[in-house]
Structure formats: C-alpha cells, structure tokens
N, C-alpha and C. Protein backbone atom coordinates (compact mmCIF):
# COMPACT_ATOMS: atom_id res chain seq x y z
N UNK A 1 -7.86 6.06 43.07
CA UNK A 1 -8.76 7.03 42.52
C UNK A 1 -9.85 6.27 41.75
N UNK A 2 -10.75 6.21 42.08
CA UNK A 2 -12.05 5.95 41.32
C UNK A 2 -12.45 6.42 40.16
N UNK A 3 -13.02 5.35 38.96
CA UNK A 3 -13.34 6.10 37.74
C UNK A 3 -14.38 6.27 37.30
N UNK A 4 -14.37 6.70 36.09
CA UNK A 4 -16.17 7.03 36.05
C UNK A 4 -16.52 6.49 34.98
N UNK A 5 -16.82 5.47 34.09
CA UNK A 5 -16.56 5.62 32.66
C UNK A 5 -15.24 5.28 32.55
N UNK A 6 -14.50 4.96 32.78
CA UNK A 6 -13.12 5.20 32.21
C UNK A 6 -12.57 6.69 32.08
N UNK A 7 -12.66 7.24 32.93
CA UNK A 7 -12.16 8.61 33.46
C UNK A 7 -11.90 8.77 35.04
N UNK A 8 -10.94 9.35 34.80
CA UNK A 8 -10.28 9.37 36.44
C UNK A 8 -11.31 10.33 36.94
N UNK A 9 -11.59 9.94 38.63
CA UNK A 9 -12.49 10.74 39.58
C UNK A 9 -11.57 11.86 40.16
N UNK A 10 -12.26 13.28 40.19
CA UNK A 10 -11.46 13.83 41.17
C UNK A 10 -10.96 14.83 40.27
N UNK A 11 -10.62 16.03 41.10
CA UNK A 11 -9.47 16.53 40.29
C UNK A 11 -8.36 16.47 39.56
N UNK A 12 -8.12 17.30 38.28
CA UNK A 12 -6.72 17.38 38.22
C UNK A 12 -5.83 17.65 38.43
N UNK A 13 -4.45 16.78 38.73
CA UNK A 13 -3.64 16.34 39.41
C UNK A 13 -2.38 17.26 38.51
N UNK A 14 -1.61 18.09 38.39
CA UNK A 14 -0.29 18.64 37.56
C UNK A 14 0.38 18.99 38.58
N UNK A 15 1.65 18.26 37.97
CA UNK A 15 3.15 18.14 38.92
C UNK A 15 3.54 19.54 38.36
N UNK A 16 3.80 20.87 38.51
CA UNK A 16 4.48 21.79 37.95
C UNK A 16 5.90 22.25 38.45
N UNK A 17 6.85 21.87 37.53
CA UNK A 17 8.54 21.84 37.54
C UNK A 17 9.66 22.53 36.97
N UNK A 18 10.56 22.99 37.76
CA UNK A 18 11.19 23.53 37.25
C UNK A 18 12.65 22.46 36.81
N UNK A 19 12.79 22.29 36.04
CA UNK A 19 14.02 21.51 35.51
C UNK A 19 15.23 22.02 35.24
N UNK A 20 16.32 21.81 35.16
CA UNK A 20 17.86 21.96 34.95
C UNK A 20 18.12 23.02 35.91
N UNK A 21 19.17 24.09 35.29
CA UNK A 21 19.99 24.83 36.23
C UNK A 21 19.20 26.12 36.54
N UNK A 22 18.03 26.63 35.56
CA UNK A 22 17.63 27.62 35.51
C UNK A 22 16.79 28.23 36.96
N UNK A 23 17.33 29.53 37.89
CA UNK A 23 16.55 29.94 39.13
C UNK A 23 15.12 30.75 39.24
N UNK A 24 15.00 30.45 38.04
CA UNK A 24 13.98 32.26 37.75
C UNK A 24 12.60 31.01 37.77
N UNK A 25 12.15 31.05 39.05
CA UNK A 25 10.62 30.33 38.97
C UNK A 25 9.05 31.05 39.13
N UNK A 26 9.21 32.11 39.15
CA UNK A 26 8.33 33.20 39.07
C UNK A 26 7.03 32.63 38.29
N UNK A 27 7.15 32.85 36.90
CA UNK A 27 5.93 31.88 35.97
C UNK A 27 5.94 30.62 36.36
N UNK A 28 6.47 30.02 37.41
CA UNK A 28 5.89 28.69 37.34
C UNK A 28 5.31 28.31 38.66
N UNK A 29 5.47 29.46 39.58
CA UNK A 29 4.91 29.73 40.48
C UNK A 29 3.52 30.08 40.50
N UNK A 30 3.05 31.21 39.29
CA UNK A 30 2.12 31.61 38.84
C UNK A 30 1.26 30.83 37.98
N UNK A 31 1.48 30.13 37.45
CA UNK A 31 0.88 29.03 36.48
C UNK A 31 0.43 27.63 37.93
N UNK A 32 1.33 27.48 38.49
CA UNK A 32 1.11 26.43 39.73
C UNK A 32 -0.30 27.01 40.72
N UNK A 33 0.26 28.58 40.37
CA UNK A 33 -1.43 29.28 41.79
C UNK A 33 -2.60 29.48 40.85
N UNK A 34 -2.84 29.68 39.07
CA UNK A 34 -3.74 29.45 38.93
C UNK A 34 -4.38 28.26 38.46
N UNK A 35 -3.45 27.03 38.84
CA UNK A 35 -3.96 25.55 37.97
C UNK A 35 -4.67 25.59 39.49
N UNK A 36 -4.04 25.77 40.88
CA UNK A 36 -4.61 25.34 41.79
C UNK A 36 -6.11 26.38 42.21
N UNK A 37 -6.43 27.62 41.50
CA UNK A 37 -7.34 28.62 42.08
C UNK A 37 -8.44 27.77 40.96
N UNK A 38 -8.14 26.88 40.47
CA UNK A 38 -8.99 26.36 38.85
C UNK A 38 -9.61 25.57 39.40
N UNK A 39 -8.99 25.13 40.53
CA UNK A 39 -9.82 23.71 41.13
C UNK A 39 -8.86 22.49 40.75
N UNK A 40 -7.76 22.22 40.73
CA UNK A 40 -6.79 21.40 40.23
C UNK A 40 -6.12 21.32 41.51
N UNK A 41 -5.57 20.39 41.51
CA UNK A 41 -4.20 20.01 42.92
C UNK A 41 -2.66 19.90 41.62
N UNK A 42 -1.98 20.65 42.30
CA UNK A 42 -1.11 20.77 42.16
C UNK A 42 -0.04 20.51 43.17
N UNK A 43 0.90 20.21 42.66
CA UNK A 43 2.17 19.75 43.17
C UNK A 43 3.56 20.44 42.74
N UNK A 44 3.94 21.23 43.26
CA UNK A 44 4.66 22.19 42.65
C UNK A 44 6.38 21.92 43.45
N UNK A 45 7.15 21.00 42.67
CA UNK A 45 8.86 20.35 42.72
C UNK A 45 9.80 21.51 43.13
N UNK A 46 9.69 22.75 42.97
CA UNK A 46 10.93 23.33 42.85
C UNK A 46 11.87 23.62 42.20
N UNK A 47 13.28 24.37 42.40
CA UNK A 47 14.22 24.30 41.68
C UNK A 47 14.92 23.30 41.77
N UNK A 48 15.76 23.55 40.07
CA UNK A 48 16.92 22.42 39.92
C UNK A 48 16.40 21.05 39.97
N UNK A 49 15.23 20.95 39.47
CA UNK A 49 14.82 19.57 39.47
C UNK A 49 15.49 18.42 38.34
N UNK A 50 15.89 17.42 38.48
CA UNK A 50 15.74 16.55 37.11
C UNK A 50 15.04 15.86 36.39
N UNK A 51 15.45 15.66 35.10
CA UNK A 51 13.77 15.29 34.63
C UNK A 51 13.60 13.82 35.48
N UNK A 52 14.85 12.90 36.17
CA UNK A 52 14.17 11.79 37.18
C UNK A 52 13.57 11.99 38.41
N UNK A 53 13.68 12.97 39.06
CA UNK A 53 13.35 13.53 40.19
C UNK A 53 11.71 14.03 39.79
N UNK A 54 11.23 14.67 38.57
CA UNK A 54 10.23 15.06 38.11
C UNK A 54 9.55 14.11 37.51
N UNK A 55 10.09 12.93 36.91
CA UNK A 55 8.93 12.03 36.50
C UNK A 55 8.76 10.35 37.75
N UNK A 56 9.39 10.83 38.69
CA UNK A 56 9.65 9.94 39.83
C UNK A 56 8.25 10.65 40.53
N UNK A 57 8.42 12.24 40.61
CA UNK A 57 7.05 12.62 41.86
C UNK A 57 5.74 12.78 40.95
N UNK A 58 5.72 12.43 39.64
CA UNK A 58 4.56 12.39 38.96
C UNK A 58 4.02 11.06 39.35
N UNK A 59 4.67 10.15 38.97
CA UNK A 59 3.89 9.15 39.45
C UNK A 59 3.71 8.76 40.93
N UNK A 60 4.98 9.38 41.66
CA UNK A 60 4.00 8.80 42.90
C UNK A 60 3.05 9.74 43.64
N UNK A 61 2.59 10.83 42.97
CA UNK A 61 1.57 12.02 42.98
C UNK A 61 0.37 11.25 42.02
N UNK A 62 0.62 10.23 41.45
CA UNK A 62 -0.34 9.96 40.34
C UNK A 62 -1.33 11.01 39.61
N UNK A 63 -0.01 11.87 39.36
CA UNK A 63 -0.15 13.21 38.38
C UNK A 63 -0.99 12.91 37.13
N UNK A 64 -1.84 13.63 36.59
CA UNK A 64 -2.62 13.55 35.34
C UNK A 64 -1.58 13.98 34.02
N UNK A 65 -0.88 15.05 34.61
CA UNK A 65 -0.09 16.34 34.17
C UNK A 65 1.36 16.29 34.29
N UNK A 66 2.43 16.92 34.00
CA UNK A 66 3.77 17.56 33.69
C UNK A 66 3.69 19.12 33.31
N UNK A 67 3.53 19.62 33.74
CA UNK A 67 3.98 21.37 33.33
C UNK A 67 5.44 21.78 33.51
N UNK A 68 6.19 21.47 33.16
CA UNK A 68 7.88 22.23 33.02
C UNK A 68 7.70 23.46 32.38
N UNK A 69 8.45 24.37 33.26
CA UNK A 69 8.76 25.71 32.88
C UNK A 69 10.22 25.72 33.08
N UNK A 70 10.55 26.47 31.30
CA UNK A 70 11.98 25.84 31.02
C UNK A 70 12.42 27.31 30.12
N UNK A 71 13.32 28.44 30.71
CA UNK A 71 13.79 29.22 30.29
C UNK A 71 15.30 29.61 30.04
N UNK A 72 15.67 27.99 30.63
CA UNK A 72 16.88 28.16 30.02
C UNK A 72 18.00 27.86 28.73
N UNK A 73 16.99 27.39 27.84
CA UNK A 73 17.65 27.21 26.58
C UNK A 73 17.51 25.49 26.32
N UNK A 74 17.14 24.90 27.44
CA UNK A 74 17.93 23.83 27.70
C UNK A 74 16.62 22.59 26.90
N UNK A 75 15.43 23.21 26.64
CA UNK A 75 13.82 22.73 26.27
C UNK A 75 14.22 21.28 25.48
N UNK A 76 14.85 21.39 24.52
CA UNK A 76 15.04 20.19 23.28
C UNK A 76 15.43 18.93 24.33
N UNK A 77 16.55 19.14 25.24
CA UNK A 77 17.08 18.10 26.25
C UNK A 77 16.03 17.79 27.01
N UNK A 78 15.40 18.69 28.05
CA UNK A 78 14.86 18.43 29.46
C UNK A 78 13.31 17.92 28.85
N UNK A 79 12.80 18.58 27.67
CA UNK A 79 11.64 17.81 27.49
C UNK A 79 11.79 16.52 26.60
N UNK A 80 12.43 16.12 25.80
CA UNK A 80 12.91 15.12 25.63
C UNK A 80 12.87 13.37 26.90
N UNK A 81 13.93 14.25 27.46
CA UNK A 81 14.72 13.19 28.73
C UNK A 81 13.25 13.06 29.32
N UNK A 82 12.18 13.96 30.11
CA UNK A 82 11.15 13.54 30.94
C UNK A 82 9.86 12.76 29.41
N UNK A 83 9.61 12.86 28.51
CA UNK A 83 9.07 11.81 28.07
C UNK A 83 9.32 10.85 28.02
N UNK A 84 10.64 10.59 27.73
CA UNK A 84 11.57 9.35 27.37
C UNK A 84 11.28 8.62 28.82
N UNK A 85 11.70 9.49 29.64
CA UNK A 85 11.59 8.94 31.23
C UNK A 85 10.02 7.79 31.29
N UNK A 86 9.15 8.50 30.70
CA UNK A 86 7.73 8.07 31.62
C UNK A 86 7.04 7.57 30.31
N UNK A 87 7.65 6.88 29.32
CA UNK A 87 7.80 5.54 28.21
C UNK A 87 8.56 4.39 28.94
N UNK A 88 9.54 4.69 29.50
CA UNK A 88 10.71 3.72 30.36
C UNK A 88 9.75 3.01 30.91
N UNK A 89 9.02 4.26 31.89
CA UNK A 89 8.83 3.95 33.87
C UNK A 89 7.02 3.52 33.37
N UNK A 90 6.59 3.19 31.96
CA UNK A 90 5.36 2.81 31.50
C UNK A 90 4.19 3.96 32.55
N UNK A 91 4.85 4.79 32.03
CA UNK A 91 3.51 6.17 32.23
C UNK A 91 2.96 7.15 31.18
N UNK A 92 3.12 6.67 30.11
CA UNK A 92 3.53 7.74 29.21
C UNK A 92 1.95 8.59 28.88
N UNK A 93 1.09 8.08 29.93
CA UNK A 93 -0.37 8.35 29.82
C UNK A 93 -0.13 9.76 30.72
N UNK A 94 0.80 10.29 30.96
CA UNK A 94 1.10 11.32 32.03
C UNK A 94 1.47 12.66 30.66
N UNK A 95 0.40 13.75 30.49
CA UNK A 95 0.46 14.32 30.05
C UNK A 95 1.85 15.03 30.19
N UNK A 96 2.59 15.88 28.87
CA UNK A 96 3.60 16.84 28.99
C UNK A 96 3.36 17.96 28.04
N UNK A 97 3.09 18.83 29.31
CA UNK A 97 3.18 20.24 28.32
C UNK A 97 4.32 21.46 29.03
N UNK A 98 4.50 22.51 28.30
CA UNK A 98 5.18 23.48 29.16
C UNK A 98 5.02 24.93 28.69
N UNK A 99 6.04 25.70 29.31
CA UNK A 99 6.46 26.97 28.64
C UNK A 99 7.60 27.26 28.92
N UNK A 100 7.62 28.87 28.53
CA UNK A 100 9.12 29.48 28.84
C UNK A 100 9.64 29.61 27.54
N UNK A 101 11.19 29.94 27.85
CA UNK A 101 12.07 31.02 26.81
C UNK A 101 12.14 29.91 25.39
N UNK A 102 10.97 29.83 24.47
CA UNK A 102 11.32 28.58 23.40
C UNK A 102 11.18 28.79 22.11
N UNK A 103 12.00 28.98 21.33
CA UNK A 103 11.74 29.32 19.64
C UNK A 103 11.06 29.01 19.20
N UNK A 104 10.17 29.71 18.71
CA UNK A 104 8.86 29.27 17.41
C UNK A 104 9.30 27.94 16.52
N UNK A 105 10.69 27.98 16.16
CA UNK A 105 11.34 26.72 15.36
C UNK A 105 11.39 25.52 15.79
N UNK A 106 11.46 25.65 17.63
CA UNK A 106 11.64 24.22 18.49
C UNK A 106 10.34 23.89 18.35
N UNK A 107 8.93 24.61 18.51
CA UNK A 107 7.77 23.61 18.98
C UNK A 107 6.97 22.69 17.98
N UNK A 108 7.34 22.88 17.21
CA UNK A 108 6.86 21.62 16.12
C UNK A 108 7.50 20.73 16.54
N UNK A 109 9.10 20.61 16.30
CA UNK A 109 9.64 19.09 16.66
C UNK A 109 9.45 19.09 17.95
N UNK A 110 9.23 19.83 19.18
CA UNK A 110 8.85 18.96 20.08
C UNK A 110 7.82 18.62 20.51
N UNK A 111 6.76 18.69 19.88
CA UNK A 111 5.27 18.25 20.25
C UNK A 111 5.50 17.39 18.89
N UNK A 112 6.12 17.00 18.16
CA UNK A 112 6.52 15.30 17.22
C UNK A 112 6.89 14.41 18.32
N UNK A 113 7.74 15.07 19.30
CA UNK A 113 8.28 14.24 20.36
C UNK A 113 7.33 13.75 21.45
N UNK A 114 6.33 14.50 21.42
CA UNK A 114 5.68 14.05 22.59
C UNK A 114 5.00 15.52 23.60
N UNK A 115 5.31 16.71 23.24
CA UNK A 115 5.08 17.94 24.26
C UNK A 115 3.63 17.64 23.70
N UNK A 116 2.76 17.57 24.68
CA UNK A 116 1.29 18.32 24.08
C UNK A 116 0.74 19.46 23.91
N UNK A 117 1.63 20.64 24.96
CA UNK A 117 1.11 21.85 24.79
C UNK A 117 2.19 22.89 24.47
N UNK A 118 2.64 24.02 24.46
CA UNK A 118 3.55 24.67 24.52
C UNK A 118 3.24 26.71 24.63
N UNK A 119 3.68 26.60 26.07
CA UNK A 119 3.46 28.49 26.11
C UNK A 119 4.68 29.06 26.13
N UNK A 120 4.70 30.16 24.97
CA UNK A 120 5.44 30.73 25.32
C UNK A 120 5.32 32.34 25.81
N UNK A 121 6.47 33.36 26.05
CA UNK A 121 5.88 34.51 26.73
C UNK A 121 4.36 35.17 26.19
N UNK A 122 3.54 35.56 27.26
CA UNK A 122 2.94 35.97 26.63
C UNK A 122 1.10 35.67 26.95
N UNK A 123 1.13 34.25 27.14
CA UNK A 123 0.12 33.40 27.44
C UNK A 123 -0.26 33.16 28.11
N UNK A 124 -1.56 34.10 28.43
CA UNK A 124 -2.61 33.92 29.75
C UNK A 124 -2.67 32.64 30.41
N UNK A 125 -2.66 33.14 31.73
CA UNK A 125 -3.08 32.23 33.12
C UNK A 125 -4.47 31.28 32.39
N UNK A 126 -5.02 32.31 32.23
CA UNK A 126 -6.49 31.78 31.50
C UNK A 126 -6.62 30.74 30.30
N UNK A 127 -5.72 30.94 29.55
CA UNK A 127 -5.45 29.97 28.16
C UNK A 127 -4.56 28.96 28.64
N UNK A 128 -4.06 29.12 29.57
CA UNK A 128 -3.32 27.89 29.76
C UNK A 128 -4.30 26.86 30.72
N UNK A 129 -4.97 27.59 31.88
CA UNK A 129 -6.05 26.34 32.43
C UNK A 129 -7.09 26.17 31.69
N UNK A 130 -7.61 27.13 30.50
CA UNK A 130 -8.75 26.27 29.76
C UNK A 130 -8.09 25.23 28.89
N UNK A 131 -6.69 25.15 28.57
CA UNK A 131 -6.25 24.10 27.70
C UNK A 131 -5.29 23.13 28.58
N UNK A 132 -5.32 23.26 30.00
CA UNK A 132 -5.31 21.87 30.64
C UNK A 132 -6.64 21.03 30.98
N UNK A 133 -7.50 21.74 31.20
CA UNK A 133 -8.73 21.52 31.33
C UNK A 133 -9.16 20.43 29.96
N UNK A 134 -9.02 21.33 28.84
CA UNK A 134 -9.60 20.65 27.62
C UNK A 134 -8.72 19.32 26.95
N UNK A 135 -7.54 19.03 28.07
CA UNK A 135 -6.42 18.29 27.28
C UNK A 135 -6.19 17.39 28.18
N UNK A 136 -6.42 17.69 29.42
CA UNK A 136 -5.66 16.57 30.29
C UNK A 136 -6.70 15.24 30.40
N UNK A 137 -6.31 14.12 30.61
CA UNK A 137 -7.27 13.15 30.87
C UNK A 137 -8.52 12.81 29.18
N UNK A 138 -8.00 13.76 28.22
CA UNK A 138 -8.53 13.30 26.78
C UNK A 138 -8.07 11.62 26.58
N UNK A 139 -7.00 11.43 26.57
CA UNK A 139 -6.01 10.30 26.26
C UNK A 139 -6.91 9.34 26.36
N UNK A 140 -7.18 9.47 28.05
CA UNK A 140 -8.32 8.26 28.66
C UNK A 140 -9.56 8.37 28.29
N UNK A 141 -9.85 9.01 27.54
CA UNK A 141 -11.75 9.07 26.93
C UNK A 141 -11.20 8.58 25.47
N UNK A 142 -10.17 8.57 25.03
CA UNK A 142 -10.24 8.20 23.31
C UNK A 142 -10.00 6.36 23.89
C-alpha cells in the first residue's frame, strides 16, 4: 500500500469480528454493511472467532481496524487477549474498538487497556463510521 505523507493510501481497511462463544451476529453484520457502504473494505471473520484467529486475519488483511462485537459478557477477556495479541505479533498500530452488551463500569478500564472506541446499544451506524473515519489511521499522522 502506498503512502502519502506518512499515511496509508487507499481505503480503510476493518477486520469486523465476532469473538468467543456468542451466535447473535446481527449488529456486526450491520456495522460491517455500513463501514463498507462508507467507502471502507471490510473484512468480516464470522462466528466463534478467537482473538488468534482475529488478530492473525488483521494482519494478513493489513487491517487499519479491529471492530469486535462482543455481547457475551465475555469483553474484559476477548478485548484484552486481541490487544495483547497484536503487542506480541508487533502490530499494535492496528486500531481496537468495539461494541455490544458492556457496562458503563467496564469502558474506562478498557480503553486504559488499549480499546479506542466503545459502542454500546444504542449507537448509530452513523456515529460509529464518522468515528472510524476520525480515528483510524490518526496514530500514523501523530
């Protein structure tokens, strides 16, 4: 991919995933059709993913992005494990944001951890691609 400035050419690139046991992919289906109606390529994993299976097709998607949609309780673990993952695998320039079923109490400590964004019910198609838009690929301009 060609840069411009020190900015990646091209669209943005978000792997959108569903992680652990949870089947209900509906919103992440929907979040995947409007990152892609935005003008974004998307890459959309499926169910039952793990966070190695998910930070394995980010990079070889040379994803900008991580979107996990995570309604099963499970958020503190699965977003955890995929940062940790792509610090390991020296990607950690691979944005992570998500949504889904997540206590007002969890998203402070996990954007300490590393989440950059966090939706929960509720949060327009629209607010979520103007704030991939406004967030992804920042990293590489600072």
């Amino acid at each position: 991919m060609e840069a411009v400035m020190g900015v990646a050419a091209g669209p943005i690139r978000v792997v959108v995933a569903k992680p652990g046991l949870d089947g209900h992919d509906r919103g992440a289906k929907v979040i995947a059709r409007a990152l892609r109606d935005a003008g974004m390529e998307v890459i959309y994993t499926g169910l039952h993913q793990t966070p190695e299976q998910i930070v394995d097709t980010a990079i070889q998607e040379d994803a900008d992005a991580i979107g996990l949609s995570i309604l099963s309780g499970a958020h503190n673990t699965l977003f955890t494990a995929v940062i940790e993952l792509l610090k390991e695998r020296d990607a950690a320039d691979i944005l992570v944001f998500g949504g889904g079923i997540i206590p007002e109490a969890d998203i402070a400590p996990l954007k300490e951890k590393g989440v950059a964004g966090i939706f929960t019910p509720g949060a327009t198609t629209a607010s979520i691609v103007e704030w991939v838009r406004a967030n992804v690929r920042q990293s590489a301009q600072a």
